[in-house]
Structures are given as C-alpha cells and as structure tokens.
Protein backbone atom coordinates (compact mmCIF):
# COMPACT_ATOMS: atom_id res chain seq x y z
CA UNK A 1 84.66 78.10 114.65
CA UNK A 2 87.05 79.74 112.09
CA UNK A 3 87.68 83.31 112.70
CA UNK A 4 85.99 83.95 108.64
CA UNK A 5 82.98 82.05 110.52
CA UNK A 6 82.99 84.55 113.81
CA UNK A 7 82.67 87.72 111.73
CA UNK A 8 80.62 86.50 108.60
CA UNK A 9 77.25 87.93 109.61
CA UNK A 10 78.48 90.93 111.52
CA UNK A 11 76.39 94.06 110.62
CA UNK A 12 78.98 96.87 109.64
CA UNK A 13 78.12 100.22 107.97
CA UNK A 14 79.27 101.92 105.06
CA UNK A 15 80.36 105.20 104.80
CA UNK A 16 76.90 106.31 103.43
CA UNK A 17 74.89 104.38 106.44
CA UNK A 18 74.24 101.36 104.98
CA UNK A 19 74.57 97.94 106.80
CA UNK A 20 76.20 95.58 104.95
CA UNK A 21 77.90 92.02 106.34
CA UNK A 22 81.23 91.31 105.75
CA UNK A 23 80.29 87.54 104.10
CA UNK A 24 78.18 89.90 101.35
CA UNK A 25 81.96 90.74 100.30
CA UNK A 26 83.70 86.88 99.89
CA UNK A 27 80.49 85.76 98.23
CA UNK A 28 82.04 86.84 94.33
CA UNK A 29 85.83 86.05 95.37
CA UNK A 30 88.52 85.87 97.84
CA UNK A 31 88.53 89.09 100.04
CA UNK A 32 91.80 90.56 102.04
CA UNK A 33 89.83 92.36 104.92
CA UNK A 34 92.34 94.92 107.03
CA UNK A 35 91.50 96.14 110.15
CA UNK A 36 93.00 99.32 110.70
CA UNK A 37 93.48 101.29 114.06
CA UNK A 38 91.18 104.33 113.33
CA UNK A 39 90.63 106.45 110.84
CA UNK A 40 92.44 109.91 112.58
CA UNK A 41 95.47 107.56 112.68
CA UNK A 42 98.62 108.16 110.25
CA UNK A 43 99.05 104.67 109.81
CA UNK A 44 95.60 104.11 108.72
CA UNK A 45 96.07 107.06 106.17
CA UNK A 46 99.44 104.84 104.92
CA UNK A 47 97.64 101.79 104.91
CA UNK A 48 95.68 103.33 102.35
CA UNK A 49 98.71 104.55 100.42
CA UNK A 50 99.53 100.47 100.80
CA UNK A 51 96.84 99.55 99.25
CA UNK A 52 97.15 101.64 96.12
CA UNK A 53 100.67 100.60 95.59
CA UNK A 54 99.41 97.06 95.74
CA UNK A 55 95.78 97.10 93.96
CA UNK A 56 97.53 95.27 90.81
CA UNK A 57 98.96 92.79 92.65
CA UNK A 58 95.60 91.89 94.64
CA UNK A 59 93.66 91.93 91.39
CA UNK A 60 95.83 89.48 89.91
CA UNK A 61 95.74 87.10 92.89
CA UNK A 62 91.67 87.61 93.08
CA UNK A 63 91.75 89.60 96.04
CA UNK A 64 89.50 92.34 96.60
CA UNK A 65 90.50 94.38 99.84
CA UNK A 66 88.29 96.18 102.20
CA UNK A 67 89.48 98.48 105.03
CA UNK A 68 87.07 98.19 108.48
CA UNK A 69 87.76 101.09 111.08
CA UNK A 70 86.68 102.31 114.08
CA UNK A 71 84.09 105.03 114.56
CA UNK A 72 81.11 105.91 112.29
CA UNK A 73 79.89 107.04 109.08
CA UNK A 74 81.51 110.36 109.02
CA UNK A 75 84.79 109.62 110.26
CA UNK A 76 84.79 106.77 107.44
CA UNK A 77 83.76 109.29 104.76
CA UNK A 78 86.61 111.82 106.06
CA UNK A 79 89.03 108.72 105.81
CA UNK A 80 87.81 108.11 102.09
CA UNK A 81 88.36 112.01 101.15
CA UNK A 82 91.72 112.44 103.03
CA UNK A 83 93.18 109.14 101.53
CA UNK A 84 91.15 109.19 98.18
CA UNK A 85 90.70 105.65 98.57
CA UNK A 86 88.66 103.43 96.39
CA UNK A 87 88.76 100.41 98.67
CA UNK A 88 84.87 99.88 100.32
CA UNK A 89 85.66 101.35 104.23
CA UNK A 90 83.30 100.02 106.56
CA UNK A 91 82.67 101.08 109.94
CA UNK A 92 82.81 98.50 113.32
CA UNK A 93 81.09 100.99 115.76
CA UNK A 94 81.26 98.82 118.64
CA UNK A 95 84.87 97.20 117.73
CA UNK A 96 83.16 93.66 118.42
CA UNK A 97 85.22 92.48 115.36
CA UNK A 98 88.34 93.52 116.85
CA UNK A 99 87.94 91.91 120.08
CA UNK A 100 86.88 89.03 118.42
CA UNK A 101 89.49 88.48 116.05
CA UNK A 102 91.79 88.98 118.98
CA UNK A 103 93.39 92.42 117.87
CA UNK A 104 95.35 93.72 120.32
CA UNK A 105 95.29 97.16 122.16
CA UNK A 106 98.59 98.34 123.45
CA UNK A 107 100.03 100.70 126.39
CA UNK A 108 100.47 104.41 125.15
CA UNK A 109 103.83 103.99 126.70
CA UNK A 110 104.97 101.18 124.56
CA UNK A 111 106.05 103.06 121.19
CA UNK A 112 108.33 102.09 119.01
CA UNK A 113 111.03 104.51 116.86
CA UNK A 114 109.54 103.40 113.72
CA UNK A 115 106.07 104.61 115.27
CA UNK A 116 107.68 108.25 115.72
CA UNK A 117 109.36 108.38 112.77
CA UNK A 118 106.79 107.79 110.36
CA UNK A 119 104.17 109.59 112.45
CA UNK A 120 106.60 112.98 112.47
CA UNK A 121 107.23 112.34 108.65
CA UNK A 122 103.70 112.04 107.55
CA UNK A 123 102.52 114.85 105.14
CA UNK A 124 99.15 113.80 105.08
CA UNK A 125 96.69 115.89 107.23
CA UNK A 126 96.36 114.76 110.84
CA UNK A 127 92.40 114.20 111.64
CA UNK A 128 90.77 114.17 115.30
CA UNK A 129 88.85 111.39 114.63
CA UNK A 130 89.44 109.10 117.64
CA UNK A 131 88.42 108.25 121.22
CA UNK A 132 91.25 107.60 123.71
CA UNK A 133 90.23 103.84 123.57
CA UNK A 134 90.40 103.74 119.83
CA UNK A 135 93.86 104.96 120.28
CA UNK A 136 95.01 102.10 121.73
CA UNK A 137 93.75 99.56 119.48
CA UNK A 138 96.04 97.69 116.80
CA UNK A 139 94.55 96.13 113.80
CA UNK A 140 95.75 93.08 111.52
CA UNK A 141 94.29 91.32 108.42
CA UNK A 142 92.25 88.52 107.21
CA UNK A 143 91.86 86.88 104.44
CA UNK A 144 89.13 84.62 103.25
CA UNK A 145 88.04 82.53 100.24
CA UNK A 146 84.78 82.51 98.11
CA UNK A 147 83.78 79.60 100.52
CA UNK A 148 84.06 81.30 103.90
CA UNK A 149 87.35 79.63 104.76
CA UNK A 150 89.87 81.59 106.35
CA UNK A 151 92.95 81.55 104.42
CA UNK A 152 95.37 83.79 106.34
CA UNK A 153 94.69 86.07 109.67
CA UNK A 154 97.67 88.79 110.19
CA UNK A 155 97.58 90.29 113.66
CA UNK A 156 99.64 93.45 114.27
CA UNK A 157 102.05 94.19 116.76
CA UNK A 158 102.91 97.59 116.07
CA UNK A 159 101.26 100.98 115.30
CA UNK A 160 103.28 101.15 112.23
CA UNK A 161 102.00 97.35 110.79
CA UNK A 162 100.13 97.70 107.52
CA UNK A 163 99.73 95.44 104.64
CA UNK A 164 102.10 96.14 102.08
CA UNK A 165 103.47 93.36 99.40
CA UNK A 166 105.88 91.56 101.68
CA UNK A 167 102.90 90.67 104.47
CA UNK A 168 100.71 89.75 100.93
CA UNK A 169 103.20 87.43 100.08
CA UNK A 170 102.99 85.88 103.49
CA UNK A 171 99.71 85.84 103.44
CA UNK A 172 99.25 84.11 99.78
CA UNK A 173 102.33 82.89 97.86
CA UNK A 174 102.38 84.29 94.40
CA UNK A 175 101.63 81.54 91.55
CA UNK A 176 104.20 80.84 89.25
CA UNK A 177 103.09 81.10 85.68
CA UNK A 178 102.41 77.38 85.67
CA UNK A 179 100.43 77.17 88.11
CA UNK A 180 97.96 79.54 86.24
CA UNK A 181 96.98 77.50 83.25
C-alpha cells in the first residue's frame, strides 16, 4: 500500500464540521497535503505564511495545498482567522493520519536553536490550542497526483520544518519551459 492509498478515505473535518476525505481533494489535480504540528503552534502559523509566499509557484506546477492539523473545528477556524489563510484546513481529531504516515513525535527536551529563535521572534499571536501530546508531534508533507499515486512524502525532523520553495523543489522539480509545450 502507498502511503496516498493509507489515507485516501480517511474522514477529516473542515473547519465548519463537515467531513470530507482527503482523495475528494486529488480527484481535480495534484494536491501538496502538509501536516502541521497543531494549530496553537508558531510554526504552524509560519507554515501558513509559507504557503502564501509560495501559492504562485504551486498554481503553476498544478498543486493545490491543504493544511491538516490537530484538534477540532474551532481550533481550525482560530488557525484560519489568526493566519488569514485561504488554504482548505482540515482537522485529524484522532491524529490516525499522523501515525500512519509515520510522523514523528519528539522529546520536549530535544530543541533545537532554530526552534527558539523563531519561536521568541514570532509576532504573530501565540494561541492555547494544544494538548501536551499534540505538542510533541512533528508533521511533514505529501504529495499526490490526480491518480492517487504518491509522488513525494516529506517527513519533518524539526519543530521549525515547513514547506517553503526549497522543500517544493525537492519535492517536484520545476519544468523547464520546454517541457511545458
């Protein structure tokens, strides 16, 4: 099984309580799904700030993005109005996805200087959105085609991993303009 094939019928909810499945989402294009680690966390609130920076870049590759968190309904709708985001947040309540994807949950004592730095240089708003378990948990990326194949799967080591245009490039080469025709 493919890890686009493990989490293609998953039942996730939207901000507004609605269950949707993650495959609903690849079914019109490729789709560059980020897990981030909750939505109280500052990275999460810069992943967001990622994502804007990148949104042309992703639209000329085909790549629609979606951000899944940990937590429910509210806490995704807080996320939204903090970050102002116009990706679609969904919600893993249970963090199934994350385990099965193999996303990794570190020691509170393992922090890196990059961690601090950005997290004492952050002038967004802090939210207490988080259990002490959600704390813990890293996220990654993964992207999938139209088909349901998995394309790329980006596991984070760090707090401070987000998805920014270096780890798209990894992720999907740019086409030259040759390629395009």
């Amino acid at each position: 099984m493919t890890p686009a094939s493990v989490i293609a019928n998953h039942q996730l909810l939207t901000e507004r309580h609605v269950h949707t499945r993650l495959k609903d989402f690849w079914a019109d294009g490729s789709t560059l799904i980020i897990f981030i680690r909750h939505f109280g966390s500052t990275f999460a609130r810069e992943q967001a700030r990622a994502l804007d920076e990148i949104r042309s870049d992703l639209a000329s590759r085909e790549i629609t993005p979606v951000l899944v968190g940990m937590g429910n309904a509210r806490d995704a709708a807080v996320y939204r109005d903090v970050t102002k985001t116009t990706v679609p947040v969904l919600v893993d309540e249970s963090r199934v996805l994350y385990r099965r994807l193999g996303f990794r949950s570190i020691s509170l004592l393992r922090i890196h200087l990059v961690d601090i730095r950005q997290w004492a240089t952050s002038t967004a708003k802090g939210l207490a959105l988080t259990s002490r378990v959600e704390r813990r948990q890293l996220g990654g990326a993964i992207l999938v085609d139209q088909f349901g194949h998995t394309r790329g799967i980006i596991r984070f080591t760090r707090r401070s991993d987000r998805i920014d245009s270096a780890t798209l490039d990894s992720l999907v080469p740019r086409r030259s303009p040759a390629h395009r025709a």
